[in-house]
N, C-alpha and C. Protein backbone atom coordinates (compact mmCIF):
# COMPACT_ATOMS: atom_id res chain seq x y z
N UNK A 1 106.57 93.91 122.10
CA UNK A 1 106.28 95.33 121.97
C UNK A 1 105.97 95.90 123.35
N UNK A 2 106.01 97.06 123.53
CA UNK A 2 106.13 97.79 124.74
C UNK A 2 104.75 97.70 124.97
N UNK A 3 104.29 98.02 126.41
CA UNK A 3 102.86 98.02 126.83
C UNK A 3 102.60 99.29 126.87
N UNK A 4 101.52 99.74 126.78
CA UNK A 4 100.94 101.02 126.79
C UNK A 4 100.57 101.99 127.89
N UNK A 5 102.01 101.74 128.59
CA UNK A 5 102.18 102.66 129.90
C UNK A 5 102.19 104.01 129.52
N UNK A 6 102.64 104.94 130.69
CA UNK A 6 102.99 106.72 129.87
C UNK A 6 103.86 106.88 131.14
N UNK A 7 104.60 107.33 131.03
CA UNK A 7 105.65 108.07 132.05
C UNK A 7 105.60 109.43 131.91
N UNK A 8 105.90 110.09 133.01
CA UNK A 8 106.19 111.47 133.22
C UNK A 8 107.23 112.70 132.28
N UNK A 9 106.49 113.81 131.80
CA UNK A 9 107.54 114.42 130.86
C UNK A 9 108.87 114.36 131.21
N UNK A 10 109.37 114.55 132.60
CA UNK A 10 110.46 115.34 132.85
C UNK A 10 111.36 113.50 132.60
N UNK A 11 110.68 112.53 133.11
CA UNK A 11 111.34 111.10 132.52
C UNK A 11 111.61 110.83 131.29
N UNK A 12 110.66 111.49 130.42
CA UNK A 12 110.76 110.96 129.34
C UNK A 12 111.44 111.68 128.29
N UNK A 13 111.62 112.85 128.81
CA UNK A 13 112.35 113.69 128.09
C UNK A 13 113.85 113.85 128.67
N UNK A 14 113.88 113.11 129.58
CA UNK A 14 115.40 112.65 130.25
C UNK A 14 116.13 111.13 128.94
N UNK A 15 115.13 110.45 128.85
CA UNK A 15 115.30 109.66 128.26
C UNK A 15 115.48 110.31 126.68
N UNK A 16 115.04 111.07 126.24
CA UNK A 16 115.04 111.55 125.13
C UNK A 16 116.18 112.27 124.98
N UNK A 17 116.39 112.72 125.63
CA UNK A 17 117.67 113.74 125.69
C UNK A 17 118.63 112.70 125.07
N UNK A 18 119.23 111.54 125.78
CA UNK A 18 120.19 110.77 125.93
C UNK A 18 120.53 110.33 124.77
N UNK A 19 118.69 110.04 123.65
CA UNK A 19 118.82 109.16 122.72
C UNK A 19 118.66 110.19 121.54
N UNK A 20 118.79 111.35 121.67
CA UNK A 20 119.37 112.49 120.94
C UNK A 20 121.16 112.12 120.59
N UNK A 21 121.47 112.48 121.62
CA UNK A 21 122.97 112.41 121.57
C UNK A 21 123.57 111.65 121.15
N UNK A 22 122.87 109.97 120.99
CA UNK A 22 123.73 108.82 120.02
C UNK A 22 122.83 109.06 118.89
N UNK A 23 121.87 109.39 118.91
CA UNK A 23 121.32 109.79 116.87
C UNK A 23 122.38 111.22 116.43
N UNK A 24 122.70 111.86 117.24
CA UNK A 24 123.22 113.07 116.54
C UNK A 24 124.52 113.21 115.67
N UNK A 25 125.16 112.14 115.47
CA UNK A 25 126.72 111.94 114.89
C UNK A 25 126.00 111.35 113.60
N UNK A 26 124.73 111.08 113.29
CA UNK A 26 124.65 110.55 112.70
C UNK A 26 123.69 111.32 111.56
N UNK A 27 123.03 112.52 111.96
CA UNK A 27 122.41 113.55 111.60
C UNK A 27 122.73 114.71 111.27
N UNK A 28 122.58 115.58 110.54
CA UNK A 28 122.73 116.78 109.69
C UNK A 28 121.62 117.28 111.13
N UNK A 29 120.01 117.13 111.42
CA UNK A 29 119.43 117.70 111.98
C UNK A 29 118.32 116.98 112.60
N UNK A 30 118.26 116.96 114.29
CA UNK A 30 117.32 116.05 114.93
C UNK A 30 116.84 116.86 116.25
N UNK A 31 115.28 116.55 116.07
CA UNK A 31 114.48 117.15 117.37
C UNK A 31 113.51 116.62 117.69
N UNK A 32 113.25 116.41 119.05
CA UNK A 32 112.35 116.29 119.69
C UNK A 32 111.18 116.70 118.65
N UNK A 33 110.05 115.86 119.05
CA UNK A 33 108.46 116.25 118.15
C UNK A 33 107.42 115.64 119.50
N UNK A 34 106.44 115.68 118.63
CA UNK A 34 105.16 114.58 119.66
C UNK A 34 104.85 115.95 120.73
N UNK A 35 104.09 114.94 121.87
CA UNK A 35 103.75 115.36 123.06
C UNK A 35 104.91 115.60 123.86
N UNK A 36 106.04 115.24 123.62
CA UNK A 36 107.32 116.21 124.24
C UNK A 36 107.70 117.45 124.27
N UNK A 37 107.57 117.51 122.42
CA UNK A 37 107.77 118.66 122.37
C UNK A 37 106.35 119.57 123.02
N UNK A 38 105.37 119.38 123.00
CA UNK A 38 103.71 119.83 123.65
C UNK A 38 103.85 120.33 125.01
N UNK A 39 105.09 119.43 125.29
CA UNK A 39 105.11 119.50 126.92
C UNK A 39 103.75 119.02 127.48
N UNK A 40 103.23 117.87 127.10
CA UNK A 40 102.55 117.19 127.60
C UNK A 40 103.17 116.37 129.23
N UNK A 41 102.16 116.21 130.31
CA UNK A 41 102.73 115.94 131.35
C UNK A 41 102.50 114.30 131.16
N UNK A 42 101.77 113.66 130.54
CA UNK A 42 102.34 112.05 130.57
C UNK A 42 102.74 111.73 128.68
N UNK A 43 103.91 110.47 128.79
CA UNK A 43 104.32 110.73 127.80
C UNK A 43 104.10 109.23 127.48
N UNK A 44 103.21 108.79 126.15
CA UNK A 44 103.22 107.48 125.78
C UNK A 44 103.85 106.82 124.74
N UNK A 45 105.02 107.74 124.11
CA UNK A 45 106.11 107.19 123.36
C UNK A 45 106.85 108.35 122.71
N UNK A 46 108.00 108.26 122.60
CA UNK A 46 108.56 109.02 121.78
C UNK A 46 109.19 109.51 120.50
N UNK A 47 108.69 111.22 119.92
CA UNK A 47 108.74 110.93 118.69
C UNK A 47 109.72 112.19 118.33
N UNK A 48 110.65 111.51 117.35
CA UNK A 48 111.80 112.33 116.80
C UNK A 48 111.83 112.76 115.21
N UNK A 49 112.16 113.60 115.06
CA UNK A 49 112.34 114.25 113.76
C UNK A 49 113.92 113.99 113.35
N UNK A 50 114.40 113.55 112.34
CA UNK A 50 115.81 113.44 111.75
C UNK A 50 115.88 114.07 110.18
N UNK A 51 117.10 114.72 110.10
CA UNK A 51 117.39 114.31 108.46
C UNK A 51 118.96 113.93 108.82
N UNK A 52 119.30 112.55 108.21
CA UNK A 52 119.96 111.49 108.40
C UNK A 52 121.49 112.36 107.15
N UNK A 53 122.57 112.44 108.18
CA UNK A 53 123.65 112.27 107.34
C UNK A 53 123.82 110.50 106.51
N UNK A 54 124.80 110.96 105.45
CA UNK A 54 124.90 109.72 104.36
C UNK A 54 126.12 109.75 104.01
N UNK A 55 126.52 108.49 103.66
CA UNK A 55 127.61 108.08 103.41
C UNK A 55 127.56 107.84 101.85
N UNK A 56 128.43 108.48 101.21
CA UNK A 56 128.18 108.20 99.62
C UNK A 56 129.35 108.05 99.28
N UNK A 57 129.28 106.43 98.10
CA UNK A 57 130.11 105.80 97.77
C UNK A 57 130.08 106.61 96.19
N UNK A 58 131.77 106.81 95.82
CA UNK A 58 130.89 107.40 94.44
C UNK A 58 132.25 106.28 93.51
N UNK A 59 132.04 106.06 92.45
CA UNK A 59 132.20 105.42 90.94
C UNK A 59 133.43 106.37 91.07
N UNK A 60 134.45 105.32 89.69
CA UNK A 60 135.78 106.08 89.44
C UNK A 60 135.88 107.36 88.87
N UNK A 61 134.91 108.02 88.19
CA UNK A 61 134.29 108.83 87.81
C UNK A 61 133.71 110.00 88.43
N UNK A 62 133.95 109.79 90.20
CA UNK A 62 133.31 110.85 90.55
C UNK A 62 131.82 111.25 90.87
N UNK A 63 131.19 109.80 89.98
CA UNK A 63 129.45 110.02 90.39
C UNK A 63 128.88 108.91 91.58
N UNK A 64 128.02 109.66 92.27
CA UNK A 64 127.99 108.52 93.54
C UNK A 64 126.91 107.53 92.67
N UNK A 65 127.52 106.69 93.56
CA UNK A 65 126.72 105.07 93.04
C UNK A 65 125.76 104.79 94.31
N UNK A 66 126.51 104.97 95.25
CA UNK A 66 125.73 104.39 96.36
C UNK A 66 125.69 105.68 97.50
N UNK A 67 124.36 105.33 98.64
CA UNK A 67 124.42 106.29 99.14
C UNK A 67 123.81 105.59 100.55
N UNK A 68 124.21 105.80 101.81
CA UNK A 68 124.07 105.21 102.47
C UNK A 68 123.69 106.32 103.91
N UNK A 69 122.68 105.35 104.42
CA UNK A 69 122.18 106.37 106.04
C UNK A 69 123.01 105.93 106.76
N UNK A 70 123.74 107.11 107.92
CA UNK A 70 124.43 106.82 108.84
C UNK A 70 123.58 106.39 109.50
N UNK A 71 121.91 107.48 110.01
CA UNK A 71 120.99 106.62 110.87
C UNK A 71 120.87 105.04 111.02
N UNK A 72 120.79 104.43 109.97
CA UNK A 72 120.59 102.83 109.70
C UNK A 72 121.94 102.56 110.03
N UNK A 73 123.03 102.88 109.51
CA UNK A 73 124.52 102.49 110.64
C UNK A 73 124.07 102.31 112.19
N UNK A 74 123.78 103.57 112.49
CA UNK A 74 123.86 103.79 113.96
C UNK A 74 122.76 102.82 115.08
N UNK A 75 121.37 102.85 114.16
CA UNK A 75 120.49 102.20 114.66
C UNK A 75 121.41 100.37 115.00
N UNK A 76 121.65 100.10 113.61
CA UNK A 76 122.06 98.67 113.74
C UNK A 76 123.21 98.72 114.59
N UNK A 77 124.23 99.49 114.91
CA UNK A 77 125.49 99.17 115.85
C UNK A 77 124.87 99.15 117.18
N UNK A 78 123.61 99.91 117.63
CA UNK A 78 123.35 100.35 118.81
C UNK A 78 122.17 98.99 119.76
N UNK A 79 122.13 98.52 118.65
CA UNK A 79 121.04 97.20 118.46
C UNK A 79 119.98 96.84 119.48
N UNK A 80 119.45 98.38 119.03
CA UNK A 80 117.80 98.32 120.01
C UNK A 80 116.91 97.51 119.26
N UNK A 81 115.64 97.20 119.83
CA UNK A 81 114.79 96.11 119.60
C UNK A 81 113.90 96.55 118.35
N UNK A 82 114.13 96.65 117.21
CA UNK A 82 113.14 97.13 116.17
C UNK A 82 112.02 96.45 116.10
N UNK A 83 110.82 97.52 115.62
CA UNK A 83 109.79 97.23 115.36
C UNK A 83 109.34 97.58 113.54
N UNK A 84 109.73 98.41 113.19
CA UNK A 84 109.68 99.20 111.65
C UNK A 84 111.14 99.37 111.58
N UNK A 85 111.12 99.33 110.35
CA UNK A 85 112.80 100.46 109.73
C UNK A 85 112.24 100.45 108.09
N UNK A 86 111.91 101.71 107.77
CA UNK A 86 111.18 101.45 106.50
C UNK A 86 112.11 103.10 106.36
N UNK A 87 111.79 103.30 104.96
CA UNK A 87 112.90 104.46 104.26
C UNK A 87 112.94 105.87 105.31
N UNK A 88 111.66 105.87 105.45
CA UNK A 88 111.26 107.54 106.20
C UNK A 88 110.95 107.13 107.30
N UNK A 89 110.85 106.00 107.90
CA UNK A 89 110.00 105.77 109.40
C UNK A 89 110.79 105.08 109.98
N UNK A 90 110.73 105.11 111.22
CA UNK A 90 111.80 103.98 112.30
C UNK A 90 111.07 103.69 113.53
N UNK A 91 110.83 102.53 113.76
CA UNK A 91 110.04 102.44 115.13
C UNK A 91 110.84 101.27 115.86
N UNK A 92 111.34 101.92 117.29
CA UNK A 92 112.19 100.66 117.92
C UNK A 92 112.12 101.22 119.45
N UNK A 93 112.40 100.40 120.18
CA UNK A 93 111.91 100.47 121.80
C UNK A 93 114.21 101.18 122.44
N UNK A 94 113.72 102.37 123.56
CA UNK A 94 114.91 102.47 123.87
C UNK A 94 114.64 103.22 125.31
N UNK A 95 115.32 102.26 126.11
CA UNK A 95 115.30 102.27 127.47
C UNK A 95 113.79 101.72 127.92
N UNK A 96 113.30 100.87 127.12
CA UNK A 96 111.48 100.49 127.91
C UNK A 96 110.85 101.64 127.38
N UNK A 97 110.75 102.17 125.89
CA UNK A 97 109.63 103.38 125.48
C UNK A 97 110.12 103.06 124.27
N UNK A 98 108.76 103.30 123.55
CA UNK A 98 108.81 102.78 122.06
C UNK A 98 108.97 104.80 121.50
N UNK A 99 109.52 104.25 120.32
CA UNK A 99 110.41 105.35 119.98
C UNK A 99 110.01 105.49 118.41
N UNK A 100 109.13 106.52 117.91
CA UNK A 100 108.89 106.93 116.74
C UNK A 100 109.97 107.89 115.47
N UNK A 101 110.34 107.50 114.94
CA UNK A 101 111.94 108.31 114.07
C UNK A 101 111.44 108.71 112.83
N UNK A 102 110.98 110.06 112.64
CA UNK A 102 110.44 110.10 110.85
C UNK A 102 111.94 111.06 110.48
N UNK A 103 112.14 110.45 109.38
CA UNK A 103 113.23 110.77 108.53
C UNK A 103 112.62 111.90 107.71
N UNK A 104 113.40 113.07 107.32
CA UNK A 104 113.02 114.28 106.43
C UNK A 104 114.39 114.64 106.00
N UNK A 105 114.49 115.60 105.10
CA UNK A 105 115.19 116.03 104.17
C UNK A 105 115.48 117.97 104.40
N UNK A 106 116.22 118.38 104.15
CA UNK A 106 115.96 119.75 104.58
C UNK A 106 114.95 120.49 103.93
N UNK A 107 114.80 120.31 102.72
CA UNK A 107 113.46 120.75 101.86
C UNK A 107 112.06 120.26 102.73
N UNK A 108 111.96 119.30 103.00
CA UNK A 108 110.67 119.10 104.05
C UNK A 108 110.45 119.16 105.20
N UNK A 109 111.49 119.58 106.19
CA UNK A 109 111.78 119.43 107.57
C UNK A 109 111.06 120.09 108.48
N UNK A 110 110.35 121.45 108.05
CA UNK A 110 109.07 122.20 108.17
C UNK A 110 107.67 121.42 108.54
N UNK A 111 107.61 120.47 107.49
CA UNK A 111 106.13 119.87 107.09
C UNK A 111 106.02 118.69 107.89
N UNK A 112 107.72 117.87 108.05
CA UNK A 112 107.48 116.53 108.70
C UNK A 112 107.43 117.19 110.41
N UNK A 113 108.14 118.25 111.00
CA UNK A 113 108.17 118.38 112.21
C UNK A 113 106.60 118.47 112.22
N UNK A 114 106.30 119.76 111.68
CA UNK A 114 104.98 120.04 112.21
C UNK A 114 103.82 119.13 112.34
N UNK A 115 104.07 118.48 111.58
CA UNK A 115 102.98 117.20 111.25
C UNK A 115 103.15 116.17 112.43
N UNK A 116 104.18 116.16 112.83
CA UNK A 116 104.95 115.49 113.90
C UNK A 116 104.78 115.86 115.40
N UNK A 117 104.64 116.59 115.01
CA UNK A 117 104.56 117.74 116.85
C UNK A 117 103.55 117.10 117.02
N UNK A 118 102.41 117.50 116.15
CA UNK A 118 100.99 117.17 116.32
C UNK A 118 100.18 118.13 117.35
N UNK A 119 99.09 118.37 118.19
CA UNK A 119 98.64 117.21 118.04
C UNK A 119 97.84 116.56 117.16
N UNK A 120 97.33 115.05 117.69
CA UNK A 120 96.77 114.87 116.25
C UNK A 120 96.01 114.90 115.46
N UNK A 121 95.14 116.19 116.02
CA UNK A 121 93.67 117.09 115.86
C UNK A 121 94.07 118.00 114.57
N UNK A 122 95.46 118.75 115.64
CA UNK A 122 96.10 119.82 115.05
C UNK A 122 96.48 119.25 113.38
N UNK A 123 97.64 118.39 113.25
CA UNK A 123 97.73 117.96 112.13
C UNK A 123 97.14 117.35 111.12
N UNK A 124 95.59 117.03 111.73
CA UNK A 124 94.13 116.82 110.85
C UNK A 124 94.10 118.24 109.91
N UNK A 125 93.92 119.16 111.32
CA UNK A 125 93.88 120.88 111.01
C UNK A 125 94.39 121.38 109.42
N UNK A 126 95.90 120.94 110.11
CA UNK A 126 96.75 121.64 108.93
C UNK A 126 96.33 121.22 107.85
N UNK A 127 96.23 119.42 106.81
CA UNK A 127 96.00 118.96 105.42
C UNK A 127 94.58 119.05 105.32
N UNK A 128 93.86 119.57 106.25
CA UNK A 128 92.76 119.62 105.57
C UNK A 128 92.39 121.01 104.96
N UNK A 129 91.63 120.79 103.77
CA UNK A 129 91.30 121.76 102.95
C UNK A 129 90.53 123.04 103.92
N UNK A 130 91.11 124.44 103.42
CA UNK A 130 89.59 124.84 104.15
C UNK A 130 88.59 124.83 104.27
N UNK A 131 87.63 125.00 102.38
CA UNK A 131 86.66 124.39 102.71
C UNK A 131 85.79 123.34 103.56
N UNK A 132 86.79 122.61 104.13
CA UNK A 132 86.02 121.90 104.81
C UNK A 132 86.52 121.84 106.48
N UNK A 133 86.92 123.16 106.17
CA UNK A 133 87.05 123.41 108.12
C UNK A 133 88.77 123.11 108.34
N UNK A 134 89.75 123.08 107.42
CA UNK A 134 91.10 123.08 107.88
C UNK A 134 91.61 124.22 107.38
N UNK A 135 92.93 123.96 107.75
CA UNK A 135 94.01 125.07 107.06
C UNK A 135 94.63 125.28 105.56
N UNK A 136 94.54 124.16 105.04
CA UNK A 136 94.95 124.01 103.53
C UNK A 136 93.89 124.87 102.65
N UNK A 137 94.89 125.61 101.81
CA UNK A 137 94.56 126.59 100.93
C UNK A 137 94.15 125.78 99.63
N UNK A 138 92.98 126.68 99.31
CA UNK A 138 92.79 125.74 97.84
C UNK A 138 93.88 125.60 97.04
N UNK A 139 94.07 124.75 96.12
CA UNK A 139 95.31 124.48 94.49
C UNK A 139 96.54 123.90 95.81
N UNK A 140 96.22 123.62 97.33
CA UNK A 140 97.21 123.41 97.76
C UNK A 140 97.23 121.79 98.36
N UNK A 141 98.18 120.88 98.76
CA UNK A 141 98.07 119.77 99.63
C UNK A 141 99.53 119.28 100.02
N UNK A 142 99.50 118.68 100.96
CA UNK A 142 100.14 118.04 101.78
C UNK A 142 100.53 116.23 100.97
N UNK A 143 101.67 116.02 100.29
CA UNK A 143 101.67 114.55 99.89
C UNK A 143 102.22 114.34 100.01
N UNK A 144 103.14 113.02 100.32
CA UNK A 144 104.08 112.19 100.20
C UNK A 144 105.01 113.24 101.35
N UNK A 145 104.87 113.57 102.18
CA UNK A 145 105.54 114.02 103.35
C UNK A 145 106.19 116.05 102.70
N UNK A 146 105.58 116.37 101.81
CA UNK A 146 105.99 117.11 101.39
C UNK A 146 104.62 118.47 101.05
N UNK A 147 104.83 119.24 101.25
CA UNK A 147 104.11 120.58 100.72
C UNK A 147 104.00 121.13 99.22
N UNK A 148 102.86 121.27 98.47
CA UNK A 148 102.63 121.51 97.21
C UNK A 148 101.47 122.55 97.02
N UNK A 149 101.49 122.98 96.07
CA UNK A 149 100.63 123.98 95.17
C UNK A 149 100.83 123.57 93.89
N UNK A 150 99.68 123.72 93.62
CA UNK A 150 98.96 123.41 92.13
C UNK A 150 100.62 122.18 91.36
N UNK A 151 100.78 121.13 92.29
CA UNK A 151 102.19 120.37 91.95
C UNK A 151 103.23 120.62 92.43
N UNK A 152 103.36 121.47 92.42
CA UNK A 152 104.68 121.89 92.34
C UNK A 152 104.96 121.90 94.14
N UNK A 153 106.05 121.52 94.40
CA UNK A 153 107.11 121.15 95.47
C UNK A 153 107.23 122.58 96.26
N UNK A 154 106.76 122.67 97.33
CA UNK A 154 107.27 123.80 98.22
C UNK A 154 108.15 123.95 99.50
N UNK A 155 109.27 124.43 99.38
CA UNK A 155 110.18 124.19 100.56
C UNK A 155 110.10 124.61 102.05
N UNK A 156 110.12 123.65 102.61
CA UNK A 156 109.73 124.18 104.25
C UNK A 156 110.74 123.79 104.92
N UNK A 157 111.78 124.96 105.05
CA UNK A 157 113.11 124.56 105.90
C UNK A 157 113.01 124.49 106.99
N UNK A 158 111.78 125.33 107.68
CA UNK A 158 111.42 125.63 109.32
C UNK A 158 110.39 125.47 109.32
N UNK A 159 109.28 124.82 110.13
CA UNK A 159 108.11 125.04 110.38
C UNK A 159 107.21 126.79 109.96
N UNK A 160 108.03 126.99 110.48
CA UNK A 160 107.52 128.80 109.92
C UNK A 160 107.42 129.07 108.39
N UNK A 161 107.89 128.01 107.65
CA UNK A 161 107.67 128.52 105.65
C UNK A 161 106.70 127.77 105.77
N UNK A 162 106.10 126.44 106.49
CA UNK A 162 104.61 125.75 106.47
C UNK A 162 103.57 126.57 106.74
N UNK A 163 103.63 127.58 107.56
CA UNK A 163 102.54 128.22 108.17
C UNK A 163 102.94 129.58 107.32
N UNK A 164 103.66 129.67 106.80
CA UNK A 164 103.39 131.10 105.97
C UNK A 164 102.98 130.71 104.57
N UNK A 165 103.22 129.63 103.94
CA UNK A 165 103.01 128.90 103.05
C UNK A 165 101.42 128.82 102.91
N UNK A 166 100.71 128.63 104.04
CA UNK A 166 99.47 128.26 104.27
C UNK A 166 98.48 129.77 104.86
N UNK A 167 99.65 130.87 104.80
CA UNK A 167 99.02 131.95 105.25
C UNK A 167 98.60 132.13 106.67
N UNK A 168 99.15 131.56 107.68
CA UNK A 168 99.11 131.27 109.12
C UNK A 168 100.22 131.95 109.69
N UNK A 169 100.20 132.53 110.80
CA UNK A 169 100.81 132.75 111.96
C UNK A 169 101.51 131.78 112.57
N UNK A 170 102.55 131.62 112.61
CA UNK A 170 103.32 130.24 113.27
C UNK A 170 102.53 130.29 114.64
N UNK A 171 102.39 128.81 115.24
CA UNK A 171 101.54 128.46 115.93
C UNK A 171 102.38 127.77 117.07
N UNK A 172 102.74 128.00 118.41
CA UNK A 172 103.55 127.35 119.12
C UNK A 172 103.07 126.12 119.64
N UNK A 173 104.03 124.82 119.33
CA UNK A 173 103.86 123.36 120.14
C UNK A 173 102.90 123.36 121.42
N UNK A 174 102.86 124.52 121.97
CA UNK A 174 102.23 124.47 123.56
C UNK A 174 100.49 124.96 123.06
N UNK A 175 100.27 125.28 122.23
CA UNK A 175 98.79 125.85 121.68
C UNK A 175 98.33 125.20 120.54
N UNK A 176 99.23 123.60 120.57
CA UNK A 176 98.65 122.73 119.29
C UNK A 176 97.42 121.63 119.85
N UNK A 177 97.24 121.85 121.14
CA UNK A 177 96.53 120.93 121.45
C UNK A 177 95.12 121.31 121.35
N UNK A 178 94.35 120.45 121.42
CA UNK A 178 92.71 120.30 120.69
C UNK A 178 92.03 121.46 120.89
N UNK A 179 91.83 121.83 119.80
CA UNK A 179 91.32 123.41 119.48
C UNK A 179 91.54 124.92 120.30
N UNK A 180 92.74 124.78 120.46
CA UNK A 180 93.47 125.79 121.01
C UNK A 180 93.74 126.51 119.97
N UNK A 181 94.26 126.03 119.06
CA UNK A 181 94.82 127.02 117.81
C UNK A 181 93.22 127.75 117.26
N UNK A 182 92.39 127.68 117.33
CA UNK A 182 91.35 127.86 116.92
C UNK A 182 90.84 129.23 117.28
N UNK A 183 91.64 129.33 118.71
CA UNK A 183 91.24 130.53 119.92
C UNK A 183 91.89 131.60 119.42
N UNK A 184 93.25 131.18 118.28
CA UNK A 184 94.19 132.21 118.49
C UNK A 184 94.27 133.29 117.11
């Protein structure tokens, strides 16, 4: 496993760039998250947002049977050093920097970026209830990578339906850091 160095944004987001461009054939939709996106000036790993194009096998019939991630294609042809590969999460080292991959869906892609951006004060912020000093609206929560009210499933195509969802002002990556949003 990688050691717990930090390199410089403008490095690490050089590096990021690159490893955009071989995830992207393989994606419907992928971005930068973390302290990159923060524009943080040292960077101690990197973290990406995907929703993974699929390959679907379907029955003579017309109904798919099988359904397959190009991501998990691409990861395995490209055969970086894994650490995780679990349904929604991917953790594997590329170019000497360990590399965080949360998988989302377009219905959640709102909730996983933002949660993702971080920081990780900020995204305390957001699931916590207000009552007790966060942003979450009562009858509301944050589960299974997804946004809800009183159950029911709420769609966050952009970060901006999370924060209107929650009755917030979209909040920019550069004013997520430790109690900045607080000021605003």
């Amino acid at each position: 496993m990688q050691t717990k160095h930090k390199i410089d944004y403008s490095d690490a987001m050089h590096i990021a760039d690159s490893l955009l461009v071989l995830l992207a054939p393989a994606c419907e939709r992928v971005e930068i998250a973390g302290s990159l996106r923060r524009h943080r000036p040292q960077i101690g790993d990197i973290e990406i947002v995907a929703v993974p194009r699929y390959n679907v096998v379907y029955n003579l019939f017309g109904e798919p049977i099988q359904q397959d991630s190009l991501v998990n294609d691409i990861l395995s042809q490209l055969q970086f050093k894994t650490i995780k590969s679990g349904p929604r999460f991917k953790q594997f080292e590329y170019q000497g920097i360990k590399v965080d991959l949360f998988l989302a869906n377009e219905t959640n892609w709102g909730v996983i970026l933002a949660l993702r951006t971080g920081s990780a004060d900020f995204s305390h912020w957001l699931v916590t209830p207000q009552v007790q000093g966060g942003a979450m609206p009562a009858g509301m929560q944050c589960q299974g990578g997804y946004l809800r009210r009183h159950g029911k499933t709420l769609t966050t195509l952009e970060e901006q339906d999370l924060f209107a969802h929650l009755g917030l002002e979209w909040i920019s990556p550069l004013e997520r850091e430790v109690g900045l949003w607080n000021r605003l």
